[in-house]
C-alpha atoms as a PDB file:
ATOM      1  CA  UNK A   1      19.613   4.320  20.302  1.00  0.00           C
ATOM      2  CA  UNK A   2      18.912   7.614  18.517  1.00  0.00           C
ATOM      3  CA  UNK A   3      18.484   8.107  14.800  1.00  0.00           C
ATOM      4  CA  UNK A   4      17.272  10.217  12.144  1.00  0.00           C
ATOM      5  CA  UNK A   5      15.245   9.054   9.010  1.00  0.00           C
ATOM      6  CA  UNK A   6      13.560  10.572   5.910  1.00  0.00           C
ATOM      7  CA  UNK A   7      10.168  10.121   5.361  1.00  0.00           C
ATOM      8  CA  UNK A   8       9.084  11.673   2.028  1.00  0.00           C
ATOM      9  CA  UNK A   9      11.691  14.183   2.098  1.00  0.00           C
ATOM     10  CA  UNK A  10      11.165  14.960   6.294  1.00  0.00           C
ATOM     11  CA  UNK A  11      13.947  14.159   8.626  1.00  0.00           C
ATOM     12  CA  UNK A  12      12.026  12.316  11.630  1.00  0.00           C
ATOM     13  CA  UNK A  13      13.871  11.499  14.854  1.00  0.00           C
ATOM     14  CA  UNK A  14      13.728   8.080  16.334  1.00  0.00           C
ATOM     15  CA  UNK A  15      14.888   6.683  19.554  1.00  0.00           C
ATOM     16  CA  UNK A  16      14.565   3.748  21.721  1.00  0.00           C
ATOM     17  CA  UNK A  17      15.099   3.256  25.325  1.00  0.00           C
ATOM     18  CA  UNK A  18      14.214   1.288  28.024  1.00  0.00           C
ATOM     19  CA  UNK A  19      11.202   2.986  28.548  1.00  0.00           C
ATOM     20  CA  UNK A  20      10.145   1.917  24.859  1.00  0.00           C
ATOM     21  CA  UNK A  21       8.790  -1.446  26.001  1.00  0.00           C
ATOM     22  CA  UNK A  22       6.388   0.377  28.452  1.00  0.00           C
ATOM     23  CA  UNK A  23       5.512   2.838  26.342  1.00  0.00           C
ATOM     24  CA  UNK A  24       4.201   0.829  23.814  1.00  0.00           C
ATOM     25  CA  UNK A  25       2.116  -1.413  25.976  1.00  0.00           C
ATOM     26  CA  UNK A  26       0.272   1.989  27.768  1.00  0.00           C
ATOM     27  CA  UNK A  27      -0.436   3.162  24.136  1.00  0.00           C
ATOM     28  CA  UNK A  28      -1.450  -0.167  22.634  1.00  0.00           C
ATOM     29  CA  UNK A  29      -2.256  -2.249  25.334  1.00  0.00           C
ATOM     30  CA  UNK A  30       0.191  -4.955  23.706  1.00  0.00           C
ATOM     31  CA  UNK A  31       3.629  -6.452  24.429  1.00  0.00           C
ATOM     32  CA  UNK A  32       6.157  -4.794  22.339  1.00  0.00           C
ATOM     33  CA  UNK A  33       8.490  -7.804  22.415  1.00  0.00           C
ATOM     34  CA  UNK A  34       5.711  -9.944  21.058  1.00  0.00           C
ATOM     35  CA  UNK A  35       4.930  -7.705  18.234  1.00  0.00           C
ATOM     36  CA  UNK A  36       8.186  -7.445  17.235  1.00  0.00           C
ATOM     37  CA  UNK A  37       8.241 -10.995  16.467  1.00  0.00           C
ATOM     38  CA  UNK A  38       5.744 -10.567  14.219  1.00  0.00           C
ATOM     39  CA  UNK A  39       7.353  -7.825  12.538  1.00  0.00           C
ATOM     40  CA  UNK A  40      10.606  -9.444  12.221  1.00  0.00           C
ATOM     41  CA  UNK A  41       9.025 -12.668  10.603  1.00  0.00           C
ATOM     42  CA  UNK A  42       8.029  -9.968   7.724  1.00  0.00           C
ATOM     43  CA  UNK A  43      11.720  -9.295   7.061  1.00  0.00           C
ATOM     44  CA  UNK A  44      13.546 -12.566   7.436  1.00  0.00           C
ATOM     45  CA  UNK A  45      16.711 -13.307   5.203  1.00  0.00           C
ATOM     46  CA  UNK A  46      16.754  -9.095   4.844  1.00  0.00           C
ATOM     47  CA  UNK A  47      13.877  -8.738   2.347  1.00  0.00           C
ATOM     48  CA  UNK A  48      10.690  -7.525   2.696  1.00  0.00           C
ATOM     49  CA  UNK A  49       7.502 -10.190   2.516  1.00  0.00           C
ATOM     50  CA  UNK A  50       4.996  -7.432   1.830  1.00  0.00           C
ATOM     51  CA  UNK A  51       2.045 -10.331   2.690  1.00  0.00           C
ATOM     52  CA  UNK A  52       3.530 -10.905   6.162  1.00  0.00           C
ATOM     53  CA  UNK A  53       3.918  -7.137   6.998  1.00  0.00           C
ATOM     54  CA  UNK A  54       1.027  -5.798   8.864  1.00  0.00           C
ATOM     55  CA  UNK A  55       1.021  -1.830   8.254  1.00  0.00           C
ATOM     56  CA  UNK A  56      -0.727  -1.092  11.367  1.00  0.00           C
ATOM     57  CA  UNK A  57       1.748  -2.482  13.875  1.00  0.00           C
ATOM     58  CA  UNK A  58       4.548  -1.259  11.638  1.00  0.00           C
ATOM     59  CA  UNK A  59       2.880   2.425  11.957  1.00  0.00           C
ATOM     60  CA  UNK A  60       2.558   1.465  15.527  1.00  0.00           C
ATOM     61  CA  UNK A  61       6.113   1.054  16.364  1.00  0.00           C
ATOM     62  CA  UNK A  62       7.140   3.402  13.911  1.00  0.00           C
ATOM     63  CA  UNK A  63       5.202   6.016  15.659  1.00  0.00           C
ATOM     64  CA  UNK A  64       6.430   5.501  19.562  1.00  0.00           C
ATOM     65  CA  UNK A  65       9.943   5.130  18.349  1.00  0.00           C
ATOM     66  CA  UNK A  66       9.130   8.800  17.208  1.00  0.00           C
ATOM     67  CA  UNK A  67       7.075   9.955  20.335  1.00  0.00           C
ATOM     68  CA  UNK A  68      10.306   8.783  22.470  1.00  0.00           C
ATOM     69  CA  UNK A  69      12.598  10.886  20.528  1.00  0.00           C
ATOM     70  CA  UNK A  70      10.216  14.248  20.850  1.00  0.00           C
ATOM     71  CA  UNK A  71       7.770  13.428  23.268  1.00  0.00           C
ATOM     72  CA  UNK A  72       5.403  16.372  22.430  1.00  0.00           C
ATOM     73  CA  UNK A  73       4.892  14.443  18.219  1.00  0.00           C
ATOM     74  CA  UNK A  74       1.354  14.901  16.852  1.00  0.00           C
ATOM     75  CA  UNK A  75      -1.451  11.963  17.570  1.00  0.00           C
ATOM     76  CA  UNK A  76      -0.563   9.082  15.509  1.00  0.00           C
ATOM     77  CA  UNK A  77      -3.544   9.927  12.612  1.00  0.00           C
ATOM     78  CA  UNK A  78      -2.666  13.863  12.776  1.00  0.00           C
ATOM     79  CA  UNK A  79       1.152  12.456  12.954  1.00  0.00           C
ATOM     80  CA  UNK A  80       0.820  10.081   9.290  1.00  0.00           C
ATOM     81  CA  UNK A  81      -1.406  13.307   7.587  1.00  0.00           C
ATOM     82  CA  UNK A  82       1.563  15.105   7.557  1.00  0.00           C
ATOM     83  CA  UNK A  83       3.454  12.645   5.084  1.00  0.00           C
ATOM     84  CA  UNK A  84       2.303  13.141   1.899  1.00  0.00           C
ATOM     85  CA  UNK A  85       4.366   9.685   0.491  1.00  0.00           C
ATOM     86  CA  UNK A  86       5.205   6.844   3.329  1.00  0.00           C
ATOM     87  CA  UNK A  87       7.783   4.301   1.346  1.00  0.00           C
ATOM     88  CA  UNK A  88       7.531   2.085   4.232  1.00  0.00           C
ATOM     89  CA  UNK A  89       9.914  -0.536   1.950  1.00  0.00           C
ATOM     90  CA  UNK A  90      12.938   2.144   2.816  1.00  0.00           C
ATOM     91  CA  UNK A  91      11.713   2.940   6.481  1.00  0.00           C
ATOM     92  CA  UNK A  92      10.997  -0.556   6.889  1.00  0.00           C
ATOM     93  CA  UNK A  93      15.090  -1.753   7.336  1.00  0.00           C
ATOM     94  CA  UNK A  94      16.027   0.950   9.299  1.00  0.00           C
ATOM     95  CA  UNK A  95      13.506   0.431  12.335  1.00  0.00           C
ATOM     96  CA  UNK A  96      13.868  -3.086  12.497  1.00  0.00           C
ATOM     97  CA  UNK A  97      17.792  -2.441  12.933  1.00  0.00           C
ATOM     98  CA  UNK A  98      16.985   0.090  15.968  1.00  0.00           C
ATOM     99  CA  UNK A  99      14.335  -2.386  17.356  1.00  0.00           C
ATOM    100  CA  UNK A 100      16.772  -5.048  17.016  1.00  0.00           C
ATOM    101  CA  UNK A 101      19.274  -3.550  18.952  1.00  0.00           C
ATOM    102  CA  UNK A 102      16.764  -2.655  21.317  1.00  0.00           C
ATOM    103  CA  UNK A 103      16.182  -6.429  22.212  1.00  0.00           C
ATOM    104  CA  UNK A 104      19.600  -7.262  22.134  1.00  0.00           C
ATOM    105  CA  UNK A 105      20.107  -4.847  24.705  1.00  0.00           C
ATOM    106  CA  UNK A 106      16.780  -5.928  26.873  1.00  0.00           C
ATOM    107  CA  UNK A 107      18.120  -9.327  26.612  1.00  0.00           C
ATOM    108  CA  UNK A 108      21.788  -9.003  27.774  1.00  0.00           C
ATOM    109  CA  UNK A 109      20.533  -7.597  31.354  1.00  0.00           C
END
């Protein structure tokens, strides 16, 4: 899935694939599947719980969903420095959707 966000007035391309998974663990060292649990349980019911969201994962995901649409992005740190707002509340929604559909899709083969 392929999609373009704003981020403080940027357009930033996202994508998933099957790759995505793998990705994530080489950069992290972590099971994507199992953070996204974690992320998920900070948007049940489609609202926010600001005390459940962990920024750092968020940033995390945020980030390879990014690198897989234009594999050449910035370093994650030089990546966030060029955002001079990040209203994760409105990015928030819109990755969860693409990572959603990402599992869905993982799940059914």
């Amino acid at each position: 899935m392929e999609r373009i966000i704003k981020i403080a007035d940027k357009a930033v391309a996202l994508k998933t694939t099957g790759a995505t998974l793998l990705r994530y663990k080489m950069q992290f060292g972590k099971d994507l599947l199992t953070e996204i649990f974690k992320l998920e349980d900070a948007c049940k019911d489609g609202k926010v719980k600001v005390d459940k969201l962990d920024f750092e994962l968020f940033i995390n995901i945020l980030w390879i969903m990014a690198k897989t649409a234009v594999p050449e992005i910035k370093p994650l740190i030089e990546w966030l420095d060029d955002f001079d707002e990040f209203p994760i509340l409105e990015i928030l929604p819109k990755v969860v959707e693409m990572i959603s559909a990402l599992i869905q899709t993982a799940t059914k083969k």
